[in-house]
N, C-alpha and C. Protein backbone atom coordinates (compact mmCIF):
# COMPACT_ATOMS: atom_id res chain seq x y z
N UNK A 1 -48.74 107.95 -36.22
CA UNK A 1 -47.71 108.99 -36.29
C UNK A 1 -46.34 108.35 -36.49
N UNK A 2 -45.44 108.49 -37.55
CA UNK A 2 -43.92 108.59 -38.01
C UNK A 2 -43.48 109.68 -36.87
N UNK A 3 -42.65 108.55 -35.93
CA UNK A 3 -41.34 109.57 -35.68
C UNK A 3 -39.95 109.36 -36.46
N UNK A 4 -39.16 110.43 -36.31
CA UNK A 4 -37.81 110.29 -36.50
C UNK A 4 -37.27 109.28 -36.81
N UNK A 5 -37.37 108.29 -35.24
CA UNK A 5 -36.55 107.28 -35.19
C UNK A 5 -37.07 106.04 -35.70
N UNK A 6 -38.24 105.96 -35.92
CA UNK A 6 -38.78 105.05 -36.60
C UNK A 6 -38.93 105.01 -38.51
N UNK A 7 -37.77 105.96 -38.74
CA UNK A 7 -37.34 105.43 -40.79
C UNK A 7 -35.94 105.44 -40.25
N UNK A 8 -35.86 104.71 -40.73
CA UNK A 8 -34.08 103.94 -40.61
C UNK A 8 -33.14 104.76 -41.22
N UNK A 9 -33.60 105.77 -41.90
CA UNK A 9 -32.95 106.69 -43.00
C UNK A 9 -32.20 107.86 -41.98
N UNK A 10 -32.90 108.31 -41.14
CA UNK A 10 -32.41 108.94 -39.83
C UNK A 10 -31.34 108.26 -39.00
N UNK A 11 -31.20 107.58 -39.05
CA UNK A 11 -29.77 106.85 -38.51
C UNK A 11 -28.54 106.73 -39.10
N UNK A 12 -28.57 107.13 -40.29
CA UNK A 12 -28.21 106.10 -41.50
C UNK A 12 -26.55 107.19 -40.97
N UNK A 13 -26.52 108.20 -40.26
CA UNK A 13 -25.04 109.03 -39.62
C UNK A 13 -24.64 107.82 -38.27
N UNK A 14 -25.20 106.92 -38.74
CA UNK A 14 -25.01 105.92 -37.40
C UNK A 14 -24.34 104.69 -38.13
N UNK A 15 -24.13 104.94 -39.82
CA UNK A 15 -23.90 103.79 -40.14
C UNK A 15 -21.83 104.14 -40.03
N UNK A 16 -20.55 103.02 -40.73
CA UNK A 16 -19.63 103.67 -40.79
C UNK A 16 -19.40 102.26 -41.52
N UNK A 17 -18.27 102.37 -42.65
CA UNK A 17 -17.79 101.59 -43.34
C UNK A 17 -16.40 100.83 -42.40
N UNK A 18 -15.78 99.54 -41.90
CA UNK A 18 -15.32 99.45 -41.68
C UNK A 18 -14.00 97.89 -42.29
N UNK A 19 -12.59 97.75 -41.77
CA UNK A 19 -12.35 97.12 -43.08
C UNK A 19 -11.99 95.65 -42.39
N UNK A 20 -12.77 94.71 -42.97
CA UNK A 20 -12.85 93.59 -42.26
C UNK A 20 -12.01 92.30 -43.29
N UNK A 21 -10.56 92.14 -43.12
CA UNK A 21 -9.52 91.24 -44.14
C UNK A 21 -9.77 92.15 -45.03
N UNK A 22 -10.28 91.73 -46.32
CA UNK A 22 -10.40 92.09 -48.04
C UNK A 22 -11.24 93.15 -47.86
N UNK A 23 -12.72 93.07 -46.96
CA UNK A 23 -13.33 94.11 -47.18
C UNK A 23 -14.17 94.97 -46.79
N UNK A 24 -14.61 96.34 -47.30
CA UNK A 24 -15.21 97.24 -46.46
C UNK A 24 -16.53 96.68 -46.55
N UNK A 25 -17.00 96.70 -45.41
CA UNK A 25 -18.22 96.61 -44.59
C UNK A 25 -18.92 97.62 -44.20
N UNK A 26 -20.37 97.38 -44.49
CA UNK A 26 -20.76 98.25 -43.32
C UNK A 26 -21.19 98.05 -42.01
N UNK A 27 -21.17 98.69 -41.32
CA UNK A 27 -21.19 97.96 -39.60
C UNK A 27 -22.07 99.84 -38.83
N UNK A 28 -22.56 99.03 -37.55
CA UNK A 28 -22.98 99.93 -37.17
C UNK A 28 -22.46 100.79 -36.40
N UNK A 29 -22.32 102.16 -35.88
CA UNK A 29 -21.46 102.90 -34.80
C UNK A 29 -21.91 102.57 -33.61
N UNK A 30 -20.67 102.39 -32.65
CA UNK A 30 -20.57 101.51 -31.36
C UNK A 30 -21.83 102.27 -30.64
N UNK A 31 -22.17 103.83 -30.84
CA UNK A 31 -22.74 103.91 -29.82
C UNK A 31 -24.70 103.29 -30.37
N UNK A 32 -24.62 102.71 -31.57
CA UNK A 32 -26.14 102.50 -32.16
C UNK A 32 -25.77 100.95 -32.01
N UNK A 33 -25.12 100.57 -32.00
CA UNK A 33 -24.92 98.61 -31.17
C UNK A 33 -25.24 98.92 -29.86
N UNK A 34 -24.67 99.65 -29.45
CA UNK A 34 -25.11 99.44 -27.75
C UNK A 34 -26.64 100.03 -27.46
N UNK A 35 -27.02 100.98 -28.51
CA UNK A 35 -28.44 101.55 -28.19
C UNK A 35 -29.35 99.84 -28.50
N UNK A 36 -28.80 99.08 -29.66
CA UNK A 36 -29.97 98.31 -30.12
C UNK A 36 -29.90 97.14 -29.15
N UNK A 37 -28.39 97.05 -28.83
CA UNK A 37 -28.73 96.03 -27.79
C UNK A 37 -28.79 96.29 -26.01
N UNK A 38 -29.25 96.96 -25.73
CA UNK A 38 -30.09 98.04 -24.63
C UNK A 38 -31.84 97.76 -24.82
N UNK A 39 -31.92 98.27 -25.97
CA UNK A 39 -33.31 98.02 -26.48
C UNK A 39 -34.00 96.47 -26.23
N UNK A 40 -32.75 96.14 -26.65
CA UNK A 40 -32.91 94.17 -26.63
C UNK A 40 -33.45 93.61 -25.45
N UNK A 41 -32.64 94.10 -24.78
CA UNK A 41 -32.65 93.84 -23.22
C UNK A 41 -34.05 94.02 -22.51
N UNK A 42 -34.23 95.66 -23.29
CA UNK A 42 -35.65 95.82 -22.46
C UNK A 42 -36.76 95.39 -22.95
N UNK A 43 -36.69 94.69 -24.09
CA UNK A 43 -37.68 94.46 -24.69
C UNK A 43 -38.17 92.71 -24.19
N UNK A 44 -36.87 92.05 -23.92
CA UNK A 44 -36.84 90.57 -22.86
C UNK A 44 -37.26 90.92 -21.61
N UNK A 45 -37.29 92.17 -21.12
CA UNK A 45 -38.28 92.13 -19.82
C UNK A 45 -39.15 93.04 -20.56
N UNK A 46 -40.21 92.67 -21.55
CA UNK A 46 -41.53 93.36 -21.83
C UNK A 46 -41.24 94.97 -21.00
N UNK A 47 -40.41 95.87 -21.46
CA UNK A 47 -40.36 97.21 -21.00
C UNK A 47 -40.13 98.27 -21.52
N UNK A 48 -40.27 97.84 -22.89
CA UNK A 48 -40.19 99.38 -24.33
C UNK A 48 -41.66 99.55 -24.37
N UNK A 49 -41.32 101.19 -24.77
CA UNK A 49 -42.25 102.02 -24.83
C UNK A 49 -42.25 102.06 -26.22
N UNK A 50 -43.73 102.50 -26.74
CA UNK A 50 -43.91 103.01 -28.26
C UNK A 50 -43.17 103.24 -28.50
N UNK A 51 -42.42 104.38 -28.48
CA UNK A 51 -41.74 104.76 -29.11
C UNK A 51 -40.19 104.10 -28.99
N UNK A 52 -39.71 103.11 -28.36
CA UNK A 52 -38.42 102.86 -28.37
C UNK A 52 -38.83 101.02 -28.82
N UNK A 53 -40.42 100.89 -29.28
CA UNK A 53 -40.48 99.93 -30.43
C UNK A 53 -40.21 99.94 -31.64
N UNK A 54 -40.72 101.56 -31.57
CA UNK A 54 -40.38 102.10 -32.98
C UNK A 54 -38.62 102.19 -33.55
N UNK A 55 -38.49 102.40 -32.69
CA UNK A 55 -36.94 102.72 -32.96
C UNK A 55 -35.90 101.25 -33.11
N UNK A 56 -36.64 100.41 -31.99
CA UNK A 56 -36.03 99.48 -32.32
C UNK A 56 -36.07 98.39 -33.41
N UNK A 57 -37.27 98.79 -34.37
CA UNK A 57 -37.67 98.52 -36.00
C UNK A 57 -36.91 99.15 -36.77
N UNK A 58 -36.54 100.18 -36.65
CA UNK A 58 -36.32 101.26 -37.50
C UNK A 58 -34.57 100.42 -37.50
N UNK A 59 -34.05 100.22 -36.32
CA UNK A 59 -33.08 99.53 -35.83
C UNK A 59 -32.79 98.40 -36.72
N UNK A 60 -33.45 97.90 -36.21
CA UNK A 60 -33.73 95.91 -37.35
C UNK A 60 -33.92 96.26 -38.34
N UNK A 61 -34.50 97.17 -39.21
CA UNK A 61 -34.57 97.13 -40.48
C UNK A 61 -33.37 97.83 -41.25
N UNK A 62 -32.50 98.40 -40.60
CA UNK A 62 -31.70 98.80 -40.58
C UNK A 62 -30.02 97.79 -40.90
N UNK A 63 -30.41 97.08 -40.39
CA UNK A 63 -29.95 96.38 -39.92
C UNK A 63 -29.72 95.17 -40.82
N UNK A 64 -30.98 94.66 -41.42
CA UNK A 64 -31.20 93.62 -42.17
C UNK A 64 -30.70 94.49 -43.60
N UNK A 65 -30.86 95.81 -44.06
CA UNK A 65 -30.64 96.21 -44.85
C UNK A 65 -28.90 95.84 -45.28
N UNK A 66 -28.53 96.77 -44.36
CA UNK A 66 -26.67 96.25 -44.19
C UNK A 66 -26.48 95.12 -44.12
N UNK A 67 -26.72 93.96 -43.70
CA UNK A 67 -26.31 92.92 -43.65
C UNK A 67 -26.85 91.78 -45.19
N UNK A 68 -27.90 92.40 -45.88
CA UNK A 68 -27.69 91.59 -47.00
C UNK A 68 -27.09 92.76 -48.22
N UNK A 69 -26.34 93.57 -47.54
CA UNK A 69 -25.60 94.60 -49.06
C UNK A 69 -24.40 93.94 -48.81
N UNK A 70 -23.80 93.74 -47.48
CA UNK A 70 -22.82 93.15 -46.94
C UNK A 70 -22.39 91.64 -47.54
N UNK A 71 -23.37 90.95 -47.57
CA UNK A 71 -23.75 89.67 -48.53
C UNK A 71 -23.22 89.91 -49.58
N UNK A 72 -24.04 90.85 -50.09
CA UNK A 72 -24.05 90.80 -51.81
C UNK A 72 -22.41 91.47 -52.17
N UNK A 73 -21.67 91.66 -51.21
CA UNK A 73 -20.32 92.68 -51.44
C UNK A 73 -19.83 91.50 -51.49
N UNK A 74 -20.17 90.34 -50.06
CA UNK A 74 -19.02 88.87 -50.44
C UNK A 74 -19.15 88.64 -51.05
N UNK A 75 -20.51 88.05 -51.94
CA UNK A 75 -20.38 87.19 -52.99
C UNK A 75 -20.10 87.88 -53.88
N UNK A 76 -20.15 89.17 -53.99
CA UNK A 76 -19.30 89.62 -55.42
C UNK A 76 -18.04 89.45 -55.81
N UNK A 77 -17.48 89.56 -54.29
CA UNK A 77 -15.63 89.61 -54.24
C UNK A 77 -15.89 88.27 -54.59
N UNK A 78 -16.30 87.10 -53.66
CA UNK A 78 -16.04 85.60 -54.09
C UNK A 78 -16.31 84.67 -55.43
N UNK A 79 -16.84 85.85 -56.11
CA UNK A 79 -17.56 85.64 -57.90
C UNK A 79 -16.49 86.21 -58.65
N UNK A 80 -15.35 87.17 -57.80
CA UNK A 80 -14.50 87.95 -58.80
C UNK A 80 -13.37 86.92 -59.20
């Protein structure tokens, strides 16, 4: 079973552009940093449930997504 929180696409009102020197970023909203690293926590004492594994994938993949578009934005500016 697909829940919700497990497609990253459902979050994605969690994402927010923010402006870091030269440029906009995307970064996550304070209150989905503190959910993932909450998650973190419980997951170092073996204490997520299915479903807040799920979420915390949905999280990381999320995650990894933004951070290599984020990439590809520096090296574009640093190619310009």
């Amino acid at each position: 079973m697909v829940t919700a929180l497990s497609k990253p696409s459902f979050l994605i009102h969690e994402i927010q552009l923010e402006k870091v020197e030269n440029w906009n970023l995307f970064k996550f909203s304070e209150s989905l940093q503190l959910r993932m690293e909450s998650l973190l926590e419980k997951k170092k004492d073996d204490q997520l449930t299915t479903d807040e594994i799920a979420e915390l994938d949905a999280i990381g993949e999320l995650d990894r997504i933004f951070t290599h578009i984020n990439a590809m934005l520096a090296a574009q500016d640093a190619n310009s």
